[in-house]
PDBML (XML) file of the C-alpha atoms, coordinates in Angstrom:
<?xml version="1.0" encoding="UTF-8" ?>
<PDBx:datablock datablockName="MODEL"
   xmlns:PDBx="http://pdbml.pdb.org/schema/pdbx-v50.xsd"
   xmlns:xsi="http://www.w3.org/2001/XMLSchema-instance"
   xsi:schemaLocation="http://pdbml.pdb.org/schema/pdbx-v50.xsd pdbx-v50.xsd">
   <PDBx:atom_siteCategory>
      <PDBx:atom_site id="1">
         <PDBx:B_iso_or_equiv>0.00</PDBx:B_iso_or_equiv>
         <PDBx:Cartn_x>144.977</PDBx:Cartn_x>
         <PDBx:Cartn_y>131.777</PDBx:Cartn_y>
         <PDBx:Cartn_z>225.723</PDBx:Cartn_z>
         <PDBx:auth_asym_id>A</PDBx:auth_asym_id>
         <PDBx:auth_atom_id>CA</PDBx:auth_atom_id>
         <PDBx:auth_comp_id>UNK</PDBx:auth_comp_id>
         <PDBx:auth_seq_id>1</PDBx:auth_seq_id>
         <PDBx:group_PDB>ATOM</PDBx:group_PDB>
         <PDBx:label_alt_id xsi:nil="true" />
         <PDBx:label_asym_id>A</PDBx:label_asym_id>
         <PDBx:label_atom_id>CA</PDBx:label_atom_id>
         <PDBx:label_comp_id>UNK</PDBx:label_comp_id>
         <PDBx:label_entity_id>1</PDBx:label_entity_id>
         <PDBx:label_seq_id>1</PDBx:label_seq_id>
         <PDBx:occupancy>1.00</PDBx:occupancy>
         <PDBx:pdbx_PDB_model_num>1</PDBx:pdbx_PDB_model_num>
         <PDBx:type_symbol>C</PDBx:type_symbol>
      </PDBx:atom_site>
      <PDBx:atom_site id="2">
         <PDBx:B_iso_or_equiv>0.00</PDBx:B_iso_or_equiv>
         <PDBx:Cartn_x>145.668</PDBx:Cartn_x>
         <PDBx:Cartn_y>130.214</PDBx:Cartn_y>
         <PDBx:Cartn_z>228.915</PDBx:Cartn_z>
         <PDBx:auth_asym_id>A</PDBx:auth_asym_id>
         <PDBx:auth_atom_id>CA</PDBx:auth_atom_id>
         <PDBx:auth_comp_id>UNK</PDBx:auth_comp_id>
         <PDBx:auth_seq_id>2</PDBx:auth_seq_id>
         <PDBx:group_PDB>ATOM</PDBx:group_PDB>
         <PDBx:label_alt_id xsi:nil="true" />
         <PDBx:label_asym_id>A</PDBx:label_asym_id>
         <PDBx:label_atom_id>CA</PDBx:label_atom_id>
         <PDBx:label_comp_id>UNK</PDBx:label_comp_id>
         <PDBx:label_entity_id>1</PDBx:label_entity_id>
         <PDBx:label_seq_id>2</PDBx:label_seq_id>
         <PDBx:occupancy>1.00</PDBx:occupancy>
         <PDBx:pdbx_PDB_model_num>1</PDBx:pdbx_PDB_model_num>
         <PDBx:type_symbol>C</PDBx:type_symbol>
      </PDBx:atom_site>
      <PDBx:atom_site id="3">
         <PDBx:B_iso_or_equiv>0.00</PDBx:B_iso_or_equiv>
         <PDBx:Cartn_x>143.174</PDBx:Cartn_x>
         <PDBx:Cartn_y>132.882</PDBx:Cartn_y>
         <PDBx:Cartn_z>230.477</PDBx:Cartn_z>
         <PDBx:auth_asym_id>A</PDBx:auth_asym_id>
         <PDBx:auth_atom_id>CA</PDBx:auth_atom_id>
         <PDBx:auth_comp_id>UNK</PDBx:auth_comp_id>
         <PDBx:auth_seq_id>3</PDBx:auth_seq_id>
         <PDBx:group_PDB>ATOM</PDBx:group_PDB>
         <PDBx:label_alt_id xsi:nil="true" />
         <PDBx:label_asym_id>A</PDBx:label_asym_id>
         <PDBx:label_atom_id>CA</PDBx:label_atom_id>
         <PDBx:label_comp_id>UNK</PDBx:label_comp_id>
         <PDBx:label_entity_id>1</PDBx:label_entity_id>
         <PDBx:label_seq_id>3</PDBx:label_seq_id>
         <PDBx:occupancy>1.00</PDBx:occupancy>
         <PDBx:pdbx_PDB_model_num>1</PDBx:pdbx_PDB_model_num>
         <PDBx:type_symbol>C</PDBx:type_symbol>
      </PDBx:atom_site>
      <PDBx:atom_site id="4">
         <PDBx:B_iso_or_equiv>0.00</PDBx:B_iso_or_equiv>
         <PDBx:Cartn_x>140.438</PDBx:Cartn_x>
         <PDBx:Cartn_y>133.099</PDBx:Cartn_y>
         <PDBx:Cartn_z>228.032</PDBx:Cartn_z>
         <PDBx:auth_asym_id>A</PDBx:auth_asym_id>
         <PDBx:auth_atom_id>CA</PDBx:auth_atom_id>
         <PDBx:auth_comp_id>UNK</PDBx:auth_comp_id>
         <PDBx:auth_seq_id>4</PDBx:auth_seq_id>
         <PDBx:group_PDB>ATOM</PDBx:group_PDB>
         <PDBx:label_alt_id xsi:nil="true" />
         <PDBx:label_asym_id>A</PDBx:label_asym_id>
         <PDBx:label_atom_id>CA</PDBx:label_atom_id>
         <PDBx:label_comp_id>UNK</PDBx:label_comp_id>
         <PDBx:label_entity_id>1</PDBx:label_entity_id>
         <PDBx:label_seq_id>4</PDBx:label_seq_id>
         <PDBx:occupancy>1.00</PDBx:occupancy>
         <PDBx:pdbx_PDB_model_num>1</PDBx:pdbx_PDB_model_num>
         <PDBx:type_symbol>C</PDBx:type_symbol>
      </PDBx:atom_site>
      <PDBx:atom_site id="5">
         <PDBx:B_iso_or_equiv>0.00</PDBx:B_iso_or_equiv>
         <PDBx:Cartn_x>139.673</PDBx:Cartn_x>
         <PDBx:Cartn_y>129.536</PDBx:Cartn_y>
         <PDBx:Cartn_z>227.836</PDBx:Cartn_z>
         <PDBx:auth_asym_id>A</PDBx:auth_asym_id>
         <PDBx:auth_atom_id>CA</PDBx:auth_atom_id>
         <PDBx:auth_comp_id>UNK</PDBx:auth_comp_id>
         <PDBx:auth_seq_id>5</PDBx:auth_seq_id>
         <PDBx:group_PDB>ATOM</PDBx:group_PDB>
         <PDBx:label_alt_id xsi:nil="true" />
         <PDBx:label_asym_id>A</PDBx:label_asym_id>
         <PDBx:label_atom_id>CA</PDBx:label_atom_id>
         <PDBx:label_comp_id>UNK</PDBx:label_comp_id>
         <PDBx:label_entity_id>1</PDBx:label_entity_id>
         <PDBx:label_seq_id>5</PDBx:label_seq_id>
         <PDBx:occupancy>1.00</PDBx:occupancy>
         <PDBx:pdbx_PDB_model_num>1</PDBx:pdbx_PDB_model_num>
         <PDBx:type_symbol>C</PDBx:type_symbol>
      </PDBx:atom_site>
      <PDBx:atom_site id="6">
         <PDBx:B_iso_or_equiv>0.00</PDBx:B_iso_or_equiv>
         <PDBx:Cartn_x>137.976</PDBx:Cartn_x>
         <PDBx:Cartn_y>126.415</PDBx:Cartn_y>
         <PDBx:Cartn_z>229.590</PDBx:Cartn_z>
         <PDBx:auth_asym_id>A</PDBx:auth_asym_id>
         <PDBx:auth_atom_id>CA</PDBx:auth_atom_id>
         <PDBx:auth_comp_id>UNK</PDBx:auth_comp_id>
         <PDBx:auth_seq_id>6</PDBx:auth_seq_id>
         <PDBx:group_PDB>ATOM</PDBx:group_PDB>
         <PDBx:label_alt_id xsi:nil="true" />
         <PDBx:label_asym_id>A</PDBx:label_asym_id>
         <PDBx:label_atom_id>CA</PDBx:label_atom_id>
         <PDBx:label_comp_id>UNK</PDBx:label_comp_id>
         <PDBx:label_entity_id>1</PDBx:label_entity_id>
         <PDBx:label_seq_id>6</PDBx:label_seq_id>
         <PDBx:occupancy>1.00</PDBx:occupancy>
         <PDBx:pdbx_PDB_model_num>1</PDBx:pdbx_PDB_model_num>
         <PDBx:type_symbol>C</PDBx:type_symbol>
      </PDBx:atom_site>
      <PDBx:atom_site id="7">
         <PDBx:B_iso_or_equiv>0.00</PDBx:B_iso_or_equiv>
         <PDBx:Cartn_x>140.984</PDBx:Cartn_x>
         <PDBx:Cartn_y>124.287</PDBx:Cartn_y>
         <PDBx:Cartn_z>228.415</PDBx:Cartn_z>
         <PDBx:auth_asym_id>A</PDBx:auth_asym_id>
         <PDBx:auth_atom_id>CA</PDBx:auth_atom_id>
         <PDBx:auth_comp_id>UNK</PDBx:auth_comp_id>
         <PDBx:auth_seq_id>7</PDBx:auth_seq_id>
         <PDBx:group_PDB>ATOM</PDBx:group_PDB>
         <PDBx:label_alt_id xsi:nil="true" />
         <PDBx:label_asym_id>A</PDBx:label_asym_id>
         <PDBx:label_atom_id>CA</PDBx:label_atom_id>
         <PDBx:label_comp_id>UNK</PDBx:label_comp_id>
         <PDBx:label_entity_id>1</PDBx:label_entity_id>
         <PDBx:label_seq_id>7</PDBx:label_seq_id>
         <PDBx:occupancy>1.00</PDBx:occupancy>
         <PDBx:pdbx_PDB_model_num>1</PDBx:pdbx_PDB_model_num>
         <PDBx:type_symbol>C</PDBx:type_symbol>
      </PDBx:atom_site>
      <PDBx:atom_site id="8">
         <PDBx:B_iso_or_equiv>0.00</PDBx:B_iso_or_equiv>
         <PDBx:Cartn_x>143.855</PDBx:Cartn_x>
         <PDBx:Cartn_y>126.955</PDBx:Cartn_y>
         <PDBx:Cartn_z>229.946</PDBx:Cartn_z>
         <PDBx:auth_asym_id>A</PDBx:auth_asym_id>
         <PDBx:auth_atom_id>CA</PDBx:auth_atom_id>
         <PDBx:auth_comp_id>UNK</PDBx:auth_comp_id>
         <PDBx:auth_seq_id>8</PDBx:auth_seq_id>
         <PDBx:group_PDB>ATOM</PDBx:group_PDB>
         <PDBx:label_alt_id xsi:nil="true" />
         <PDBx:label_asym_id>A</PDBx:label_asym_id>
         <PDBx:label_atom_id>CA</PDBx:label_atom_id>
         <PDBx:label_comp_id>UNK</PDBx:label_comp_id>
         <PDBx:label_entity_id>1</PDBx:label_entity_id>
         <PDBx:label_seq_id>8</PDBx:label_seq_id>
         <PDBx:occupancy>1.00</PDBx:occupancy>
         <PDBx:pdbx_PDB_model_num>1</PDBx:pdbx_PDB_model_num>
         <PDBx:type_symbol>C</PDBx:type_symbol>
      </PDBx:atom_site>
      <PDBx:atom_site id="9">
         <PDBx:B_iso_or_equiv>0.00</PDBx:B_iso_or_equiv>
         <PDBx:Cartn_x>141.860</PDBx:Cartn_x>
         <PDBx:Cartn_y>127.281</PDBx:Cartn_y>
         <PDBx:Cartn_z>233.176</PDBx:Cartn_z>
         <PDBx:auth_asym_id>A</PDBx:auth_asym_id>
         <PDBx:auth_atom_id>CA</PDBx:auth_atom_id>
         <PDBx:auth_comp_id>UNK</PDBx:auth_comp_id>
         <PDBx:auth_seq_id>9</PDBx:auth_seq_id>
         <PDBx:group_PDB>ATOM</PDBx:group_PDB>
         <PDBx:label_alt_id xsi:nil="true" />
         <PDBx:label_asym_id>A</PDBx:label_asym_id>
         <PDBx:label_atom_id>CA</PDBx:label_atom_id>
         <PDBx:label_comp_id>UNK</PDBx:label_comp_id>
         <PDBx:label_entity_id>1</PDBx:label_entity_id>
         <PDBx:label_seq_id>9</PDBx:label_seq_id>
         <PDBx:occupancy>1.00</PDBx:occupancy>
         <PDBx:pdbx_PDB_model_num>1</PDBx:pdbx_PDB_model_num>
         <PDBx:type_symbol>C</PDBx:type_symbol>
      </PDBx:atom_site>
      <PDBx:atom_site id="10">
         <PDBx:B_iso_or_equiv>0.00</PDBx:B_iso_or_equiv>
         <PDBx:Cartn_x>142.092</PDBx:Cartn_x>
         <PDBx:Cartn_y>123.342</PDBx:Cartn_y>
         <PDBx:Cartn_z>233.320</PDBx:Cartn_z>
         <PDBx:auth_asym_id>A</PDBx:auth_asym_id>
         <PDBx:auth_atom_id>CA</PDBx:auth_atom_id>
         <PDBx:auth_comp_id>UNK</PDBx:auth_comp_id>
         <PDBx:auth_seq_id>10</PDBx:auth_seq_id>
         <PDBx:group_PDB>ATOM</PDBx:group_PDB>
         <PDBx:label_alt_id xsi:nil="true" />
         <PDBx:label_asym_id>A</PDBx:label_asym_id>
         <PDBx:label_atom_id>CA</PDBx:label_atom_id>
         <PDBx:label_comp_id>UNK</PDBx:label_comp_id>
         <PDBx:label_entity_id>1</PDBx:label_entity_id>
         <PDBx:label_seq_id>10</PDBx:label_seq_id>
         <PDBx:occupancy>1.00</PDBx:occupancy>
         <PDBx:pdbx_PDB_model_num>1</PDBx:pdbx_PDB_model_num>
         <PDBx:type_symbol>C</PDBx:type_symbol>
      </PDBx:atom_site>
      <PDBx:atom_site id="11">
         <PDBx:B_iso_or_equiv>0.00</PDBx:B_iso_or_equiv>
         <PDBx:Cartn_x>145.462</PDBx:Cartn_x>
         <PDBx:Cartn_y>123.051</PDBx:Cartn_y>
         <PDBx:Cartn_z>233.122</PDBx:Cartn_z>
         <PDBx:auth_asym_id>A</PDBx:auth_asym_id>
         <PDBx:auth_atom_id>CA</PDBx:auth_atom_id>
         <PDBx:auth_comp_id>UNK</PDBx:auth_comp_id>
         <PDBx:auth_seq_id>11</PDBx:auth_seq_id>
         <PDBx:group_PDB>ATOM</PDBx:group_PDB>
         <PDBx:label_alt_id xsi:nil="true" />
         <PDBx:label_asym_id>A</PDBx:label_asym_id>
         <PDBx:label_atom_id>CA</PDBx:label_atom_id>
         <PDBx:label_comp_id>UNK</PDBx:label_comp_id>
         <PDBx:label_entity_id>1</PDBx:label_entity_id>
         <PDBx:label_seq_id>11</PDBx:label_seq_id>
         <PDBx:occupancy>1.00</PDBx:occupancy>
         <PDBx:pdbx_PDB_model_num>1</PDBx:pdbx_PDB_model_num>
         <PDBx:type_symbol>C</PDBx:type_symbol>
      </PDBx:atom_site>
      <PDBx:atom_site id="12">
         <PDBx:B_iso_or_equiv>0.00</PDBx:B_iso_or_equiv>
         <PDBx:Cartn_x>145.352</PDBx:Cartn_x>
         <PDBx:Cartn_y>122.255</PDBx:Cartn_y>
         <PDBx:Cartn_z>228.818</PDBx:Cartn_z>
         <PDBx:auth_asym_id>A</PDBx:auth_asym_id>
         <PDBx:auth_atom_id>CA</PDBx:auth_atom_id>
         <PDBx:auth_comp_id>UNK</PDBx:auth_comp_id>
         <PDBx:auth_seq_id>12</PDBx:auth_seq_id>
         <PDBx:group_PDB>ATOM</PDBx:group_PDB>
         <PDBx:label_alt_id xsi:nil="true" />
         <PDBx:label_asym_id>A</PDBx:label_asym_id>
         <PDBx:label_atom_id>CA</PDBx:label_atom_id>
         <PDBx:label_comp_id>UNK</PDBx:label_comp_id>
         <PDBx:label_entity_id>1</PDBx:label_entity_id>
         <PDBx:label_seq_id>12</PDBx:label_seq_id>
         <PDBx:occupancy>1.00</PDBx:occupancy>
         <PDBx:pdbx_PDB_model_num>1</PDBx:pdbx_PDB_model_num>
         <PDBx:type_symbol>C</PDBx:type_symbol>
      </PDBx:atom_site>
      <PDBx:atom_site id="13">
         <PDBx:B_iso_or_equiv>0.00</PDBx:B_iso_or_equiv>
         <PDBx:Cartn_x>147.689</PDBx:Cartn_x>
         <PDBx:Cartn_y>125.164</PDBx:Cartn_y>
         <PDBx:Cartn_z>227.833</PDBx:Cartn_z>
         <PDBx:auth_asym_id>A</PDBx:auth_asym_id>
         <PDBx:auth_atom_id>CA</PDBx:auth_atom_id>
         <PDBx:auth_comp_id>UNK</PDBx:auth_comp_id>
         <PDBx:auth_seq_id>13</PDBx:auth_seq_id>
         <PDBx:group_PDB>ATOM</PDBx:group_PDB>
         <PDBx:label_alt_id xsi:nil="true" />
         <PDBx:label_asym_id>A</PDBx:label_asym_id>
         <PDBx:label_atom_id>CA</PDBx:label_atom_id>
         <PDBx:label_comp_id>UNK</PDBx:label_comp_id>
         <PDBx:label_entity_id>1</PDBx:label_entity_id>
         <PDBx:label_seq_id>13</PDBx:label_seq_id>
         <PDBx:occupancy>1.00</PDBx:occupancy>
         <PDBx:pdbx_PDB_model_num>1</PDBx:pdbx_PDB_model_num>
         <PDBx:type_symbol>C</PDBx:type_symbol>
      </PDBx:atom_site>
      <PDBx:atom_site id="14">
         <PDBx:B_iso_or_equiv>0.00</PDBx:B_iso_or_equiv>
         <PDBx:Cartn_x>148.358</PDBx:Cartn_x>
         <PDBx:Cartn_y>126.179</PDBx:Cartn_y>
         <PDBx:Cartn_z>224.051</PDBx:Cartn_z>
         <PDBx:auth_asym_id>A</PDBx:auth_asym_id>
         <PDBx:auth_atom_id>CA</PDBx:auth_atom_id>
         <PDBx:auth_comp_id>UNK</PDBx:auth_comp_id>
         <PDBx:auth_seq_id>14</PDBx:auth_seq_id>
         <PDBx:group_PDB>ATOM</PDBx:group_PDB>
         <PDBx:label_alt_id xsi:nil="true" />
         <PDBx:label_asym_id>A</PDBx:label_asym_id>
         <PDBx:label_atom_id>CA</PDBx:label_atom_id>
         <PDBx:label_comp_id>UNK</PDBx:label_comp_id>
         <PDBx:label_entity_id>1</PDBx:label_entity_id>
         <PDBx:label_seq_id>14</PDBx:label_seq_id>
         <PDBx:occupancy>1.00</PDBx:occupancy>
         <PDBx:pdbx_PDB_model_num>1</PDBx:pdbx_PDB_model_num>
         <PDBx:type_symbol>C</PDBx:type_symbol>
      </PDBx:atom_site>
      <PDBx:atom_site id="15">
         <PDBx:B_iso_or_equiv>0.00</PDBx:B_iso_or_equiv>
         <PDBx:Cartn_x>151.372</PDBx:Cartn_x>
         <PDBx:Cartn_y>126.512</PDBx:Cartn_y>
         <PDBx:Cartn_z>222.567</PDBx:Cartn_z>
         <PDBx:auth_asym_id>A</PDBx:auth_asym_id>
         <PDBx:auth_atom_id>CA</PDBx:auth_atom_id>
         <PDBx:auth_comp_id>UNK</PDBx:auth_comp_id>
         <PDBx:auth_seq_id>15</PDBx:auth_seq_id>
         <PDBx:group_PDB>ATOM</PDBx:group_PDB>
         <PDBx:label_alt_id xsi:nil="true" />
         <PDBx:label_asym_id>A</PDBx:label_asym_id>
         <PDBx:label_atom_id>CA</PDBx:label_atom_id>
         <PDBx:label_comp_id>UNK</PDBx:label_comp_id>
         <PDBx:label_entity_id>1</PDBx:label_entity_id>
         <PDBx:label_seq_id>15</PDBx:label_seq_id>
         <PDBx:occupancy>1.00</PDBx:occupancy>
         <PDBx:pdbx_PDB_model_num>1</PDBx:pdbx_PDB_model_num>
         <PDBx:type_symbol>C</PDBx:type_symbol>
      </PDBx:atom_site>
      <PDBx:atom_site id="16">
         <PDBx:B_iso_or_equiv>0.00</PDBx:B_iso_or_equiv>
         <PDBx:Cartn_x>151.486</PDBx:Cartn_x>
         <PDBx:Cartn_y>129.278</PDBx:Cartn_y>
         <PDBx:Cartn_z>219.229</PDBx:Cartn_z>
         <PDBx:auth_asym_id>A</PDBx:auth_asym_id>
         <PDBx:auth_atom_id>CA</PDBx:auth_atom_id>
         <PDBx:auth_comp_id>UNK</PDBx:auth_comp_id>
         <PDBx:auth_seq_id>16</PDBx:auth_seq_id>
         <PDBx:group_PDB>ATOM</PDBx:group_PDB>
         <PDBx:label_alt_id xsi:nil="true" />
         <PDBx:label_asym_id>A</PDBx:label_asym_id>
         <PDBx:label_atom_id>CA</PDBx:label_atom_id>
         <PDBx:label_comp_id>UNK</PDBx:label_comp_id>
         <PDBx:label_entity_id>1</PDBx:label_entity_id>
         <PDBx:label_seq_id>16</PDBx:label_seq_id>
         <PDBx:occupancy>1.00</PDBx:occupancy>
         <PDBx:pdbx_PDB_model_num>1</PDBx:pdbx_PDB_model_num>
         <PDBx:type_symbol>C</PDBx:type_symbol>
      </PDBx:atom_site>
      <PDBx:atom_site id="17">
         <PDBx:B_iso_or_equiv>0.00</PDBx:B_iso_or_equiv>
         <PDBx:Cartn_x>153.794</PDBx:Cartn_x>
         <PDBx:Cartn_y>128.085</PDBx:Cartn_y>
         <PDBx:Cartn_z>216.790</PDBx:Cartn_z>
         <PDBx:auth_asym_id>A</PDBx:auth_asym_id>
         <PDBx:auth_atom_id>CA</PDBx:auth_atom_id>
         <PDBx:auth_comp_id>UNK</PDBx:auth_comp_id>
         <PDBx:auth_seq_id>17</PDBx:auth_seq_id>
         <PDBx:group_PDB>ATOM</PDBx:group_PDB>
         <PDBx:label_alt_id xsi:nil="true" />
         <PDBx:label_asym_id>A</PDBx:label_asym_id>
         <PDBx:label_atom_id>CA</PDBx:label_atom_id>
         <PDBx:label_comp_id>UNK</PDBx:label_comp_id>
         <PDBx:label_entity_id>1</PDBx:label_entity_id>
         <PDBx:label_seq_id>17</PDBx:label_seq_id>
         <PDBx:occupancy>1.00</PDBx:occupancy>
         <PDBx:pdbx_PDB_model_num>1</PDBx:pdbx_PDB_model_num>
         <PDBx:type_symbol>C</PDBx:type_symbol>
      </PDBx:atom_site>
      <PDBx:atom_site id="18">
         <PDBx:B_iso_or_equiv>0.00</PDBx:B_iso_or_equiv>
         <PDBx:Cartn_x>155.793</PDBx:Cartn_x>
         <PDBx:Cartn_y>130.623</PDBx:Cartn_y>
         <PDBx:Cartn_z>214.878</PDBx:Cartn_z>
         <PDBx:auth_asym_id>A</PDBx:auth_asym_id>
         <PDBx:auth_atom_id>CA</PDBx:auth_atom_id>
         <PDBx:auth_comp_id>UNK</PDBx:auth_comp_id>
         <PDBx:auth_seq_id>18</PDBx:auth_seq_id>
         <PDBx:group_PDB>ATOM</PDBx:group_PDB>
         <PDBx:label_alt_id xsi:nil="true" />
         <PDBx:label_asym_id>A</PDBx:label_asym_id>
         <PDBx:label_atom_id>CA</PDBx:label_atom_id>
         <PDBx:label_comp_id>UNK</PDBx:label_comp_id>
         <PDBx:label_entity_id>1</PDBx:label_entity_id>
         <PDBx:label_seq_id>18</PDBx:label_seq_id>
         <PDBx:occupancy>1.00</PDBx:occupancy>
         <PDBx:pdbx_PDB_model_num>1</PDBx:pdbx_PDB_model_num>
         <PDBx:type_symbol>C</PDBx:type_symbol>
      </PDBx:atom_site>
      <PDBx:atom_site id="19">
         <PDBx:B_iso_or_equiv>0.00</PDBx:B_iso_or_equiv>
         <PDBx:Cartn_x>158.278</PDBx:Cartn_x>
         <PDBx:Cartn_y>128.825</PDBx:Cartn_y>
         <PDBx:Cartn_z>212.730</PDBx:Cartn_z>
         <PDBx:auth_asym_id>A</PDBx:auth_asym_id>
         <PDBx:auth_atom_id>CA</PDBx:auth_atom_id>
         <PDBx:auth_comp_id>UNK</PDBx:auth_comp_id>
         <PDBx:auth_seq_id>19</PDBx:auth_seq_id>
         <PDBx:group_PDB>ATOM</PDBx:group_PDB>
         <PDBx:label_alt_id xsi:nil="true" />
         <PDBx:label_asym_id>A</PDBx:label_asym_id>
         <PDBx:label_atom_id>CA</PDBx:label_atom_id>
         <PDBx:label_comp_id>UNK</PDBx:label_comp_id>
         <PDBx:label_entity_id>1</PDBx:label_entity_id>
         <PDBx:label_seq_id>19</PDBx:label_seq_id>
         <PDBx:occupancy>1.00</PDBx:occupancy>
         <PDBx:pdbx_PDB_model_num>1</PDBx:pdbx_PDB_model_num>
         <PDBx:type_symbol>C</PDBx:type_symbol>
      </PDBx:atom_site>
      <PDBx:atom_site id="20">
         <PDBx:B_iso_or_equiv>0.00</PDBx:B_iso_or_equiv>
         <PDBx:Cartn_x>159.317</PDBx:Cartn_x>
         <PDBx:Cartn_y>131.255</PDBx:Cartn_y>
         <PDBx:Cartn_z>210.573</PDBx:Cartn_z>
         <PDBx:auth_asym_id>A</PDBx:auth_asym_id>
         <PDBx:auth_atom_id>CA</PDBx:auth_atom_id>
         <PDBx:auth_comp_id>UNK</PDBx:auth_comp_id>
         <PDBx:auth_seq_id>20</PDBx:auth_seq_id>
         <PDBx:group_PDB>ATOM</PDBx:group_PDB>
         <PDBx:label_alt_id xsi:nil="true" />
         <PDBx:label_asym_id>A</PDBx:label_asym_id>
         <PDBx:label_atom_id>CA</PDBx:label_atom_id>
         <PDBx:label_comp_id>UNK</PDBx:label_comp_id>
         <PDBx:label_entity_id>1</PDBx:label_entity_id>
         <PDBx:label_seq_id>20</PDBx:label_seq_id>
         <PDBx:occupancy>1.00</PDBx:occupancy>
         <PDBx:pdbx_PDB_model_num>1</PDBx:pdbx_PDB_model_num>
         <PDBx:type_symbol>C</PDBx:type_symbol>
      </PDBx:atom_site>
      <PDBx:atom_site id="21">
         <PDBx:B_iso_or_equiv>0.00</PDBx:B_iso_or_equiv>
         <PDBx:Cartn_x>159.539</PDBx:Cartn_x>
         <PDBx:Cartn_y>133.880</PDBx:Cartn_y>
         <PDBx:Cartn_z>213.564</PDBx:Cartn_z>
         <PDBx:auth_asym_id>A</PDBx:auth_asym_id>
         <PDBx:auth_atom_id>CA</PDBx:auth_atom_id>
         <PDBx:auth_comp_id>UNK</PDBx:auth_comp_id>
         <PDBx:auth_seq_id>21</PDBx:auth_seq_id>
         <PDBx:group_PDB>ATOM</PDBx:group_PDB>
         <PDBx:label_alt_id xsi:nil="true" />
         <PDBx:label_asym_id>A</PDBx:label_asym_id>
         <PDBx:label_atom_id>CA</PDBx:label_atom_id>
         <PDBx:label_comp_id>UNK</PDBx:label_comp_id>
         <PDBx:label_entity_id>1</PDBx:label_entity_id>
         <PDBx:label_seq_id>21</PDBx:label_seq_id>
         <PDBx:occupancy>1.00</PDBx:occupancy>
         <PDBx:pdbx_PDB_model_num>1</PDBx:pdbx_PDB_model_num>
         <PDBx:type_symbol>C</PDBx:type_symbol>
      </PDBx:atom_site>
      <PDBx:atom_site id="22">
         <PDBx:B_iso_or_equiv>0.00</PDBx:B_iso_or_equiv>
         <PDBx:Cartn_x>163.098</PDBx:Cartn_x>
         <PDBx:Cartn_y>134.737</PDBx:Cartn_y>
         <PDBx:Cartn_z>213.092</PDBx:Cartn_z>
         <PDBx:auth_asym_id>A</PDBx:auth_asym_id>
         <PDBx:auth_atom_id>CA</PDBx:auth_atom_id>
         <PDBx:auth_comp_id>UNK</PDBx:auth_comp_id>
         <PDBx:auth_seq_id>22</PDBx:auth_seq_id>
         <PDBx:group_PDB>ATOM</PDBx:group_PDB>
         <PDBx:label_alt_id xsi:nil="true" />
         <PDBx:label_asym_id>A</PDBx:label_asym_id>
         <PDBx:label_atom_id>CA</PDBx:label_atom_id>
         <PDBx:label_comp_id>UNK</PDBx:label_comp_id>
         <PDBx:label_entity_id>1</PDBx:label_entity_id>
         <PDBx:label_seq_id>22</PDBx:label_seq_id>
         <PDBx:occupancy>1.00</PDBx:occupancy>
         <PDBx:pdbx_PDB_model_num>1</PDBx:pdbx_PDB_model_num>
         <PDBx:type_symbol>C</PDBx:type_symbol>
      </PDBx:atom_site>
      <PDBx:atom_site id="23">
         <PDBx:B_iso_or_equiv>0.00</PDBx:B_iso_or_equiv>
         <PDBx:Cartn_x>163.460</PDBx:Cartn_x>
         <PDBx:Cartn_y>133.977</PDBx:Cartn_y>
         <PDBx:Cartn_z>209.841</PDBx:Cartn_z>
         <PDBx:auth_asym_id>A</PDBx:auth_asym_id>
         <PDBx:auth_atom_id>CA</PDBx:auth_atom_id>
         <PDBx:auth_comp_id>UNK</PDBx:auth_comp_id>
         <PDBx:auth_seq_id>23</PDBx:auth_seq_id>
         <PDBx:group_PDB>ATOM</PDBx:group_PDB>
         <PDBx:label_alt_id xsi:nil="true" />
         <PDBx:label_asym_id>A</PDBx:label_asym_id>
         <PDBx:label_atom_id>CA</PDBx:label_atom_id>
         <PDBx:label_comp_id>UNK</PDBx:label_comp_id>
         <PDBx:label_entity_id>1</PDBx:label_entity_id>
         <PDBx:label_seq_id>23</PDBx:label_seq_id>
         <PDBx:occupancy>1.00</PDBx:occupancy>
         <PDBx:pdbx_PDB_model_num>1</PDBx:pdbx_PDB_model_num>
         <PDBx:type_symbol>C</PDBx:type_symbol>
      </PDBx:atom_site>
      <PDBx:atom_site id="24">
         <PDBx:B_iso_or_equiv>0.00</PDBx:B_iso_or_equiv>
         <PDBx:Cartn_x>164.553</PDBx:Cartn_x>
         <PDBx:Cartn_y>135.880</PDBx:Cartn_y>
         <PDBx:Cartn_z>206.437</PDBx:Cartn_z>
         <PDBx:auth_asym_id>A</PDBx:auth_asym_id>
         <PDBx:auth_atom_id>CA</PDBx:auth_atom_id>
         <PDBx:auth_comp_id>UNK</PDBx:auth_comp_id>
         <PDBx:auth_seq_id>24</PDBx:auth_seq_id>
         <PDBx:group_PDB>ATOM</PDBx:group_PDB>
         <PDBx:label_alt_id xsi:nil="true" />
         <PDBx:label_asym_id>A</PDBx:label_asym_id>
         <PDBx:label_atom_id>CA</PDBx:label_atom_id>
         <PDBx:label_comp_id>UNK</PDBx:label_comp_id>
         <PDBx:label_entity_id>1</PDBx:label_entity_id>
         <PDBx:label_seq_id>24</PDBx:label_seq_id>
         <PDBx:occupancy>1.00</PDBx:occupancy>
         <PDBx:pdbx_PDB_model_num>1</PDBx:pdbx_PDB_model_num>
         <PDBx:type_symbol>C</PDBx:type_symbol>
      </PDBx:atom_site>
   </PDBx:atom_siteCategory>
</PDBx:datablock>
């Protein structure tokens, strides 16, 4: 995301939230 994007190239990164990642 950081690559592919006008925001990541200008510093804006994204953060993908998995919450329930490790979760049963």
């Amino acid at each position: 995301a950081r690559l592919a994007t006008k925001a990541g190239t200008e510093g804006r990164e994204f953060t993908i939230h998995a919450p329930l990642q490790h979760m049963t």
